[in-house]
C-alpha atoms as a PDB file:
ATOM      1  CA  UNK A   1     154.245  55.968-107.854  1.00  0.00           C
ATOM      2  CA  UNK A   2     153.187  52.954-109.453  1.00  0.00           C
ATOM      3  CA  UNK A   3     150.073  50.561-109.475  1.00  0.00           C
ATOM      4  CA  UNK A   4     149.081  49.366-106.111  1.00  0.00           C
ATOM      5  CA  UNK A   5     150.301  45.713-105.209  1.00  0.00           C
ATOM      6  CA  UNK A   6     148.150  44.115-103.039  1.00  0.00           C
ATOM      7  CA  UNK A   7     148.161  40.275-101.661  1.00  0.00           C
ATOM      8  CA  UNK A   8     145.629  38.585-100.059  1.00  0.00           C
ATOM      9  CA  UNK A   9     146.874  35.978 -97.602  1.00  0.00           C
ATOM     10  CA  UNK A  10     144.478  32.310 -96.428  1.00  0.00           C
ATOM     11  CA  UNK A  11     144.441  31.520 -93.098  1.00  0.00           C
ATOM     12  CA  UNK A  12     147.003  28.985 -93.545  1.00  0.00           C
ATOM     13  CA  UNK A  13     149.316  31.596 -95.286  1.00  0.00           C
ATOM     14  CA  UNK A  14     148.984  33.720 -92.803  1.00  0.00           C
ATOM     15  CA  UNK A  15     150.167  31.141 -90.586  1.00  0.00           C
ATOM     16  CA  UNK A  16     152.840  29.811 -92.525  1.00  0.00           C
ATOM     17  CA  UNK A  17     154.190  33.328 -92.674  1.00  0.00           C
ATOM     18  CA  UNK A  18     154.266  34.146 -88.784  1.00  0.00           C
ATOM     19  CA  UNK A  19     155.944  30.507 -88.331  1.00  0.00           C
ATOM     20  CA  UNK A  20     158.894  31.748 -90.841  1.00  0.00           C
ATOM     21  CA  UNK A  21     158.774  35.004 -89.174  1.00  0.00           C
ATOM     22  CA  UNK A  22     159.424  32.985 -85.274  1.00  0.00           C
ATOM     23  CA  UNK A  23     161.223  30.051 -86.849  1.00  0.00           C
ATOM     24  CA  UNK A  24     165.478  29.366 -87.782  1.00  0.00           C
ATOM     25  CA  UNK A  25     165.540  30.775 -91.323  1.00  0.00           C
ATOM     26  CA  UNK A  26     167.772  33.060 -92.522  1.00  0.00           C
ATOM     27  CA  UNK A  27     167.343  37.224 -91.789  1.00  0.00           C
ATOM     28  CA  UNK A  28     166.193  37.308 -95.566  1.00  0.00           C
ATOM     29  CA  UNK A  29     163.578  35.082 -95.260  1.00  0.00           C
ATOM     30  CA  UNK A  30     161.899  36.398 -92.259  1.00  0.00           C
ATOM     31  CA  UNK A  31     161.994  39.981 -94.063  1.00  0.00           C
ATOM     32  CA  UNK A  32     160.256  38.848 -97.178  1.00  0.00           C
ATOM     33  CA  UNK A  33     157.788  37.067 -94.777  1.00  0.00           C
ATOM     34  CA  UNK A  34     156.899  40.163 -92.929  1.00  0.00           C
ATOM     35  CA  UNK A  35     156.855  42.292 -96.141  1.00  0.00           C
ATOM     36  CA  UNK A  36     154.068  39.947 -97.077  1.00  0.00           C
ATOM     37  CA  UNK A  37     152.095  40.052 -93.843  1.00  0.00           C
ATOM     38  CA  UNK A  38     152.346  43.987 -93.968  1.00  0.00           C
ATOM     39  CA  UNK A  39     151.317  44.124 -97.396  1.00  0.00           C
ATOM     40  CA  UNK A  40     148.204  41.854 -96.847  1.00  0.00           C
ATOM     41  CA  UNK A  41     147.211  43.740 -93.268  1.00  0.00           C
ATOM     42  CA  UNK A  42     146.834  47.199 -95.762  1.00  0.00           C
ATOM     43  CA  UNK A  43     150.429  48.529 -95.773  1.00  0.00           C
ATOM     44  CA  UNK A  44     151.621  50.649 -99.747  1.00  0.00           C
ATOM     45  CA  UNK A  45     154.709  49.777-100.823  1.00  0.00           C
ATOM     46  CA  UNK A  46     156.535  52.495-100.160  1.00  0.00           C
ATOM     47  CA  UNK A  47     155.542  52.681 -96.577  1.00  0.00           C
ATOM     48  CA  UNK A  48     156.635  49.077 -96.372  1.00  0.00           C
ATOM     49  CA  UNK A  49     160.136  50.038 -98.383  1.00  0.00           C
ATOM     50  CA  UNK A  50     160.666  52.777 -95.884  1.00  0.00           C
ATOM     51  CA  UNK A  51     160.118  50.793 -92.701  1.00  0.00           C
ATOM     52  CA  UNK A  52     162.698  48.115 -94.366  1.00  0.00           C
ATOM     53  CA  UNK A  53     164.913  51.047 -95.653  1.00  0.00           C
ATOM     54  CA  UNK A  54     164.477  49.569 -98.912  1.00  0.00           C
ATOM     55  CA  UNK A  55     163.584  50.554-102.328  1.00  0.00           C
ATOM     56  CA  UNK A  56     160.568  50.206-103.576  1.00  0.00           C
ATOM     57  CA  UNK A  57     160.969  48.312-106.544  1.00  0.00           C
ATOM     58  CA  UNK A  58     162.751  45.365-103.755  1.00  0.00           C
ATOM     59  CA  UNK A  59     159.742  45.485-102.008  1.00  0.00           C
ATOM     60  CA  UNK A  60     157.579  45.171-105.395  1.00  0.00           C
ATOM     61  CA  UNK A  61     159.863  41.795-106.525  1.00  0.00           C
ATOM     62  CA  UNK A  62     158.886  40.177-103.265  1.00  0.00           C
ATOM     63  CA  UNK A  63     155.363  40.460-103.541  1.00  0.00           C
ATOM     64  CA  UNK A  64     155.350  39.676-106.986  1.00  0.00           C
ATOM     65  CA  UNK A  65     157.534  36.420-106.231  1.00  0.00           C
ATOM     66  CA  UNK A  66     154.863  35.755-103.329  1.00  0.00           C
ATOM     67  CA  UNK A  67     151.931  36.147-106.112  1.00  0.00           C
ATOM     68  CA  UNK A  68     153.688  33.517-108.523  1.00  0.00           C
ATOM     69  CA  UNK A  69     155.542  31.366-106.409  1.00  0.00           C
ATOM     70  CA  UNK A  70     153.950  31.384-103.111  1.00  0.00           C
ATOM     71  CA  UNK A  71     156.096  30.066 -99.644  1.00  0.00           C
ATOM     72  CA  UNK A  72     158.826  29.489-102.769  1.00  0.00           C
ATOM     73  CA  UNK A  73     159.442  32.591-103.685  1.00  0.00           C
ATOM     74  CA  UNK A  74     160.874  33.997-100.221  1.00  0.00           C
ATOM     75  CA  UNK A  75     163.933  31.923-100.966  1.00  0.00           C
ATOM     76  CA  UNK A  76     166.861  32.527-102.815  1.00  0.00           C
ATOM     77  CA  UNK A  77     167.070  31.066-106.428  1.00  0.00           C
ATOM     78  CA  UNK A  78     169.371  28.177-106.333  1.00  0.00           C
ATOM     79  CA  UNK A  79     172.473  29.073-108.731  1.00  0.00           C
ATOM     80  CA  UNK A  80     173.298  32.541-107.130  1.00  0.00           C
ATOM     81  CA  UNK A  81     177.194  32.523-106.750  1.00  0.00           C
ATOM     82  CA  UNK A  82     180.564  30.701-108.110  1.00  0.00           C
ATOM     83  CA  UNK A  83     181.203  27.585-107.846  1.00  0.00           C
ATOM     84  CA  UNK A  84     183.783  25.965-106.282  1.00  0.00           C
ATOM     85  CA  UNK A  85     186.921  24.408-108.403  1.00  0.00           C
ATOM     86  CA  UNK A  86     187.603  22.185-106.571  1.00  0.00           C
ATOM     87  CA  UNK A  87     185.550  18.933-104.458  1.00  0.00           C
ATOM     88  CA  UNK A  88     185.387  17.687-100.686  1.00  0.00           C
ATOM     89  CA  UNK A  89     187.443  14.389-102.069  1.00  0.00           C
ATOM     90  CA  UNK A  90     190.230  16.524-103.350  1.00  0.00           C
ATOM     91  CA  UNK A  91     190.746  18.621 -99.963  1.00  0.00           C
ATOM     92  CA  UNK A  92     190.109  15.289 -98.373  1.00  0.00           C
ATOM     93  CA  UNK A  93     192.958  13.941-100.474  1.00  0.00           C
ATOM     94  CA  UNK A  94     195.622  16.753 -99.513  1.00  0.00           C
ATOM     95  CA  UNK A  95     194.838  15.656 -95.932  1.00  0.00           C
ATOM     96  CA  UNK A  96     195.303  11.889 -96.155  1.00  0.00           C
ATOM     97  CA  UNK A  97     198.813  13.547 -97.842  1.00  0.00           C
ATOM     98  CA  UNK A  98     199.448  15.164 -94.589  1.00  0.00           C
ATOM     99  CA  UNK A  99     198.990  12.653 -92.501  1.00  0.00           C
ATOM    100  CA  UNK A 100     200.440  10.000 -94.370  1.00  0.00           C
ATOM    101  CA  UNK A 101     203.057  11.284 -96.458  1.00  0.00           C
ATOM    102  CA  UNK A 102     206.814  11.537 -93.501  1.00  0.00           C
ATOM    103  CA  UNK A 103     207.671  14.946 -95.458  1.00  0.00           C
ATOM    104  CA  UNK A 104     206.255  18.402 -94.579  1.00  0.00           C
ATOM    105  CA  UNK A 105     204.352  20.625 -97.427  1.00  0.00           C
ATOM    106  CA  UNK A 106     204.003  24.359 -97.546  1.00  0.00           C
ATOM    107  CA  UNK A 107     200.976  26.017 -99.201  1.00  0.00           C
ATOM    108  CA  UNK A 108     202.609  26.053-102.428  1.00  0.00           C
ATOM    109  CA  UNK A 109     203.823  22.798-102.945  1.00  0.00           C
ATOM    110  CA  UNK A 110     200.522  21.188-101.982  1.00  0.00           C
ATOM    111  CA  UNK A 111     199.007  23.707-104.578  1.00  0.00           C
ATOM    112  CA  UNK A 112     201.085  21.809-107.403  1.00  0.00           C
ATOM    113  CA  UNK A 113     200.535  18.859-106.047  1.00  0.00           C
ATOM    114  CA  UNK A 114     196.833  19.274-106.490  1.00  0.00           C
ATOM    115  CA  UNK A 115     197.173  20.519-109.929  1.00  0.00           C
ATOM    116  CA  UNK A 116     199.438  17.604-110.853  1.00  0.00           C
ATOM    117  CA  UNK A 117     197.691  14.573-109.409  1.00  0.00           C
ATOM    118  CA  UNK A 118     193.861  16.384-109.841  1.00  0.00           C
ATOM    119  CA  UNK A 119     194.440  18.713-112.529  1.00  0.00           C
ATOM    120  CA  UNK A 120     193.003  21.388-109.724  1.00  0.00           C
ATOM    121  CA  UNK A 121     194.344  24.650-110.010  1.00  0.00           C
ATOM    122  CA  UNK A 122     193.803  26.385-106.658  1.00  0.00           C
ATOM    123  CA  UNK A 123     196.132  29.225-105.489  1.00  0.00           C
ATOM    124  CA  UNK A 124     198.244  28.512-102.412  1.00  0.00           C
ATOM    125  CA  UNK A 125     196.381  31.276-100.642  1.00  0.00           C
ATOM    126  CA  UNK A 126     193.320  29.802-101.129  1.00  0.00           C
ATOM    127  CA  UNK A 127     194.453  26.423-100.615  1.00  0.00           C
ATOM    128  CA  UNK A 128     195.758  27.630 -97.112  1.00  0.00           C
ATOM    129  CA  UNK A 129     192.396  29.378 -96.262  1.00  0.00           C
ATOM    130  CA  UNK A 130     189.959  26.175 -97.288  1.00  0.00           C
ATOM    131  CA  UNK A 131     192.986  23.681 -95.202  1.00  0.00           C
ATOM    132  CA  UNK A 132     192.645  26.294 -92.286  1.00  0.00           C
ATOM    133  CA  UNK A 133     189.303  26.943 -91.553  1.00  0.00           C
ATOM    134  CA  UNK A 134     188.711  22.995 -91.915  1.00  0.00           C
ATOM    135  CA  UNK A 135     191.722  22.810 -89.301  1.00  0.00           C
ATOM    136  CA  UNK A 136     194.306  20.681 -91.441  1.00  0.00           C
ATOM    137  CA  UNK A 137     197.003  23.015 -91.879  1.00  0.00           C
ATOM    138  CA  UNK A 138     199.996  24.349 -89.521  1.00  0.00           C
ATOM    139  CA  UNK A 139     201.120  22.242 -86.500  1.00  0.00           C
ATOM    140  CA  UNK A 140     197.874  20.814 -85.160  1.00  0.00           C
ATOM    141  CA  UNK A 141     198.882  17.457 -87.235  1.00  0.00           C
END
């Protein structure tokens, strides 16, 4: 058991926190929100991390992040993730390539011709997936 973490909250914190708690942010969000209300209404930290089914030490970096960042820290850090290879102008290119171009492509020969005219090296599965889910690919052109 470690050193007990307390936060105090303003009346305007405490206000800002029930309005991310009711508002549209992400599950995440509200969760750090209401650890933060618990904590300052008298809740430990491991009663909070066992309501939340979380570990302790979780529960501990949120209330730490509140202390230093404030209505900052309940979001994620930007930079979390990879990055795409490739842009919206060169997906936006293979389509104007559909639609212009009389000949049909398959997955893999729009994957070369990416890499040859953008020097974008994308796998034709992946190619397929982005040009699908954006509703480009198969017979709906």
């Amino acid at each position: 058991m470690g050193i007990r973490l307390r936060v105090f909250l303003t009346r305007q914190e405490e206000k800002a926190l029930l309005n991310l708690r009711t508002g549209d942010v992400s599950r995440k969000v509200k969760d750090r929100a209401e650890v933060i209300g618990l904590n300052a209404h008298g809740w430990y930290v491991e009663k909070i991390a066992a309501h939340f089914k979380w570990n302790s030490q979780t529960v501990r970096k949120v209330l730490h992040r509140w202390q230093k960042l404030g209505l900052e820290g309940l979001w994620e850090l930007p930079g979390r993730g990879r990055k795409a290879k490739y842009s919206e102008e060169d997906i936006v290119f293979l389509e104007e390539c559909l639609k212009q171009e009389p000949r049909t492509y398959n997955s893999v020969q729009l994957a070369q011709k990416l890499e040859s005219d953008r020097q974008i090296k994308l796998s034709p599965d992946r190619l397929r997936q982005i040009l699908k889910k954006r509703g480009s690919f198969g017979n709906k052109l």
